[in-house]
N, C-alpha and C. Protein backbone atom coordinates (compact mmCIF):
# COMPACT_ATOMS: atom_id res chain seq x y z
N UNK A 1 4.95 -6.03 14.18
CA UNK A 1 4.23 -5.91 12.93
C UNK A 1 2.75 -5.64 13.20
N UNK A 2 2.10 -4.74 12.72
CA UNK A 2 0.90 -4.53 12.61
C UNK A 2 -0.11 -5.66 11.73
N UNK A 3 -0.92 -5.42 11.74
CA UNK A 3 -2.26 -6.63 11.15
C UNK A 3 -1.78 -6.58 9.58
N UNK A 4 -2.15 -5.41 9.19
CA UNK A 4 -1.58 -4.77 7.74
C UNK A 4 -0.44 -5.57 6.93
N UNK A 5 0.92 -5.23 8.21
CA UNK A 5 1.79 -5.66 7.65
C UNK A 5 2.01 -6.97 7.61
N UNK A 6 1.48 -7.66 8.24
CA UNK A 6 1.40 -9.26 8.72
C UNK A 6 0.54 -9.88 7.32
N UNK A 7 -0.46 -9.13 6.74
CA UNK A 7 -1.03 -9.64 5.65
C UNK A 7 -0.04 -9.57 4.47
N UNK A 8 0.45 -8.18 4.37
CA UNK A 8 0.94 -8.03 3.28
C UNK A 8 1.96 -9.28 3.13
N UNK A 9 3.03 -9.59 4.28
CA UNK A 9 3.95 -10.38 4.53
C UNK A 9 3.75 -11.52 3.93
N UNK A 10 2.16 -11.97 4.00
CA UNK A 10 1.98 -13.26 3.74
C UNK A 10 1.66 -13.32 2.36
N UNK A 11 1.03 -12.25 1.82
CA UNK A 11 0.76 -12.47 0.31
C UNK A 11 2.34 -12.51 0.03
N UNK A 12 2.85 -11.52 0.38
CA UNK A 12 4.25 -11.76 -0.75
C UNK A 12 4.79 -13.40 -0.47
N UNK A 13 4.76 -14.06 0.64
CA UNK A 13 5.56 -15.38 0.77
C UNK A 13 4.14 -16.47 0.23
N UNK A 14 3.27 -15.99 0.36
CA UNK A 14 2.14 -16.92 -0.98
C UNK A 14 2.57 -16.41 -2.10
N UNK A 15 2.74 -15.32 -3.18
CA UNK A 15 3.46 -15.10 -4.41
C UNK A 15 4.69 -15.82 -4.39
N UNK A 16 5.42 -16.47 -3.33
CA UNK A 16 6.60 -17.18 -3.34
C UNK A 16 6.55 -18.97 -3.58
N UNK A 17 5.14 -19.17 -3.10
CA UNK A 17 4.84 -20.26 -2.41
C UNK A 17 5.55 -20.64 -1.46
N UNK A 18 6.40 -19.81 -0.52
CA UNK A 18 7.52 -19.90 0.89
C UNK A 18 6.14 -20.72 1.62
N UNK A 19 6.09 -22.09 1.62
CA UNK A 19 4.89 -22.78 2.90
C UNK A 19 5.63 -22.59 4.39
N UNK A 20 6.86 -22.59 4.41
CA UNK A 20 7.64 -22.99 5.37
C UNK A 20 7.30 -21.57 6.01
N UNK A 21 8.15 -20.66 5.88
CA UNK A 21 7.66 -19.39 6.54
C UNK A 21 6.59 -18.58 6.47
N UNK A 22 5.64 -19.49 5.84
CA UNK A 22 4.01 -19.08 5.55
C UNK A 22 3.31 -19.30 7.12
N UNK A 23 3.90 -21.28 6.99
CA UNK A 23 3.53 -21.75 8.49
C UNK A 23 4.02 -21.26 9.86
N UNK A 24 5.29 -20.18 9.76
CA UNK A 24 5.36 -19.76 10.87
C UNK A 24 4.50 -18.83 11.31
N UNK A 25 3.64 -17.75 10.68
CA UNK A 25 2.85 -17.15 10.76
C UNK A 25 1.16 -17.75 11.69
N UNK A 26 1.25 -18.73 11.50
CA UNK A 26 -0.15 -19.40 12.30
C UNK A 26 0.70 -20.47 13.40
N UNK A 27 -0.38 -20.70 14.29
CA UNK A 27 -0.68 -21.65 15.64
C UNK A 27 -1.35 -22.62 15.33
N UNK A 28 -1.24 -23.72 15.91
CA UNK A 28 -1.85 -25.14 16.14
C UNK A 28 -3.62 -24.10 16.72
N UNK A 29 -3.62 -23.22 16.88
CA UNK A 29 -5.12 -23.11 17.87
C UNK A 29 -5.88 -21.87 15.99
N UNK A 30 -4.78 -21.76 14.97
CA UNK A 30 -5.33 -20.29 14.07
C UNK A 30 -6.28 -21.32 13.02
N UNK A 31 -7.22 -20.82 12.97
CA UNK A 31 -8.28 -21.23 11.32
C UNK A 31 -8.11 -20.31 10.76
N UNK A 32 -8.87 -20.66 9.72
CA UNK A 32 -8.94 -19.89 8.41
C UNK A 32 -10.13 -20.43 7.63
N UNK A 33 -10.86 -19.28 7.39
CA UNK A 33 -12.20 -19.45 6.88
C UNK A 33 -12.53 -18.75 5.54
N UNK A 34 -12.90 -19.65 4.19
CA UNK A 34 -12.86 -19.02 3.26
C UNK A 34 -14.34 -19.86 2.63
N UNK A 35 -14.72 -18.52 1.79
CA UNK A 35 -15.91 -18.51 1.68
C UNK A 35 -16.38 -20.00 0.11
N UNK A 36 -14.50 -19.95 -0.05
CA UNK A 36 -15.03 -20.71 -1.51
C UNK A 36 -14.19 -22.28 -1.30
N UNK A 37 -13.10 -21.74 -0.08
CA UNK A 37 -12.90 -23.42 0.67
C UNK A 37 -13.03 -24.36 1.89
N UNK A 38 -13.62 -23.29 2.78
CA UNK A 38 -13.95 -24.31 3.43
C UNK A 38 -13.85 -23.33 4.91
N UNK A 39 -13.61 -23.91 5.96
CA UNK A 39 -12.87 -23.82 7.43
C UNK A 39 -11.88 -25.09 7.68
N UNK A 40 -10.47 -24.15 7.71
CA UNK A 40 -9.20 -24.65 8.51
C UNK A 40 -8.92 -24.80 9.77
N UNK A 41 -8.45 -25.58 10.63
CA UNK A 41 -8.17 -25.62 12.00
C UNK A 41 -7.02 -26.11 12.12
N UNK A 42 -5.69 -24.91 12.33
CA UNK A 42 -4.03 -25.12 12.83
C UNK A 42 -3.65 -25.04 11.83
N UNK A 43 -2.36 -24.84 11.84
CA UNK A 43 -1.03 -24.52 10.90
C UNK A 43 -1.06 -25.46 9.63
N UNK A 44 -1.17 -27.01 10.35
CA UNK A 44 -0.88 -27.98 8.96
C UNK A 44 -2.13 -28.24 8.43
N UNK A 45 -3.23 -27.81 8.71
CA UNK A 45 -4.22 -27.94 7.98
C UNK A 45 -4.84 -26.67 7.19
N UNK A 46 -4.28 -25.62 7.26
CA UNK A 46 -4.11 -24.56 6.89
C UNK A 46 -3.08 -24.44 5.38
N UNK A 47 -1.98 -25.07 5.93
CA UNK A 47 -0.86 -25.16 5.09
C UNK A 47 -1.51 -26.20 3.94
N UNK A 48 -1.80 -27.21 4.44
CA UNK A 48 -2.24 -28.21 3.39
C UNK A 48 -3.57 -27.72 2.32
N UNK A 49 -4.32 -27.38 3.17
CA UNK A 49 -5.35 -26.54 1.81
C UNK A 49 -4.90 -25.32 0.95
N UNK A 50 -3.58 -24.83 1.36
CA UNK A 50 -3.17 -24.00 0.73
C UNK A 50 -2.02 -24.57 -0.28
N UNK A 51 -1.36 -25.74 -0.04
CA UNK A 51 -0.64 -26.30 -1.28
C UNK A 51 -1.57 -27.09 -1.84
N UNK A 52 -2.77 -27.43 -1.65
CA UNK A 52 -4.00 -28.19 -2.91
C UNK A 52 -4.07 -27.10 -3.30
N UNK A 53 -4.91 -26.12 -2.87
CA UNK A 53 -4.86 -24.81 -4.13
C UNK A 53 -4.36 -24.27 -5.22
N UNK A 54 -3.09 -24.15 -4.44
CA UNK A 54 -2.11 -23.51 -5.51
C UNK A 54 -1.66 -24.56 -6.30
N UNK A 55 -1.60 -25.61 -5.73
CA UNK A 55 -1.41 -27.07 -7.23
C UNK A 55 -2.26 -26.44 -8.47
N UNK A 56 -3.00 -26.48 -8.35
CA UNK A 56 -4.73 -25.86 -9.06
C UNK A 56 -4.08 -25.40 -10.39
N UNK A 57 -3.04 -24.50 -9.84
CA UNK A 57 -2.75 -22.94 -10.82
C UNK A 57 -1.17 -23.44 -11.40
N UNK A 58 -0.98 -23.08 -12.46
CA UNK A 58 0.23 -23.23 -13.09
C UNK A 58 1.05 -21.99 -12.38
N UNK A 59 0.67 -20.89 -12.52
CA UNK A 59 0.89 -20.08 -12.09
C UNK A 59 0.18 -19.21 -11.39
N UNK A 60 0.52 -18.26 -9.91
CA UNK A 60 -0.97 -17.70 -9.55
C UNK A 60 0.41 -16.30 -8.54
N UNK A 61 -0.36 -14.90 -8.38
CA UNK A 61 0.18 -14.26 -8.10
C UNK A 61 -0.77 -13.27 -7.26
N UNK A 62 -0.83 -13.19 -6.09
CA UNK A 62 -1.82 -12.08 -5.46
C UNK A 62 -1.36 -10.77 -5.83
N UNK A 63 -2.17 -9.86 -6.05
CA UNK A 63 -1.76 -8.11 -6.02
C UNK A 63 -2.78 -7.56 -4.78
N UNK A 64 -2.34 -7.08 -3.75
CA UNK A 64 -3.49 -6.34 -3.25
C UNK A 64 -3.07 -4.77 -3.13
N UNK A 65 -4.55 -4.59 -3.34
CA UNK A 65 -4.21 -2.63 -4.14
C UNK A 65 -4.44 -2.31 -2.90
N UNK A 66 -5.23 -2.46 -1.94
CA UNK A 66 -5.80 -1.96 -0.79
C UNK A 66 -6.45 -2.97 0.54
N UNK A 67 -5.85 -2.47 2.03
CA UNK A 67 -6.32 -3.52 2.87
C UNK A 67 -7.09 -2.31 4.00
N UNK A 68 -8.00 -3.12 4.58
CA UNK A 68 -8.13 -2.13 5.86
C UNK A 68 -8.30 -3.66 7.05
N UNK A 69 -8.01 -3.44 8.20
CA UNK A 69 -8.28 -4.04 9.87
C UNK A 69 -9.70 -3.78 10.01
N UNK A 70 -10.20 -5.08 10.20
CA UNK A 70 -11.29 -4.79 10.47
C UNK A 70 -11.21 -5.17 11.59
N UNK A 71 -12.00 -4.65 13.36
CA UNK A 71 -11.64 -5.50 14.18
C UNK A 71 -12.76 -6.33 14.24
N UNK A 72 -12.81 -7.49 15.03
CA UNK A 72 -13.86 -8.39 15.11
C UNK A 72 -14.84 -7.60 15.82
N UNK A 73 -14.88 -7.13 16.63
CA UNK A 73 -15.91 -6.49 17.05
C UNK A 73 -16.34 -4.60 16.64
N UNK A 74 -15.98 -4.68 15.19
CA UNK A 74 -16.36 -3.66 14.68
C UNK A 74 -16.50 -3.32 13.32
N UNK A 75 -17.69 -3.87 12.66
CA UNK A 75 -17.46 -4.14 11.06
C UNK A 75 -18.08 -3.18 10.96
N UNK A 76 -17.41 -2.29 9.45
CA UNK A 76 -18.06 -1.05 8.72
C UNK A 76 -19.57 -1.08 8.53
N UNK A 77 -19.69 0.45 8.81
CA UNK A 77 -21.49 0.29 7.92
C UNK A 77 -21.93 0.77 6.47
């Protein structure tokens, strides 16, 4: 799977709320850094800020119209 498809993968199993095969997607060593929750460090702490979230929402559904790879060592100008 490409980066792309690895995202898309995950929005659709977040539109599922699938946590289980959400968490196979990350490592005990993956964060996740968001600008409006915080910094994550590993799978179950990852997982866990992501079922407080979505508690949040009665209902909640990602659409993404468009993605690009950015690599870390090469952000657009």
């Amino acid at each position: 799977m490409t980066a792309l498809e690895i995202a898309k993968h995950y929005f659709d199993l977040s539109n599922r709320s699938d946590f289980d095969e959400i968490a196979k997607l990350f490592t005990s060593t993956t964060t996740c850094s968001s600008q409006n929750t915080g910094v994550y460090l590993g799978v179950a702490d990852i997982i866990d800020m992501q079922k407080e979230f979505l508690s949040k929402f009665q209902k909640l559904h990602w659409q993404v119209n468009s993605a690009e790879e950015v690599k870390p060592w090469h952000y657009p100008v």
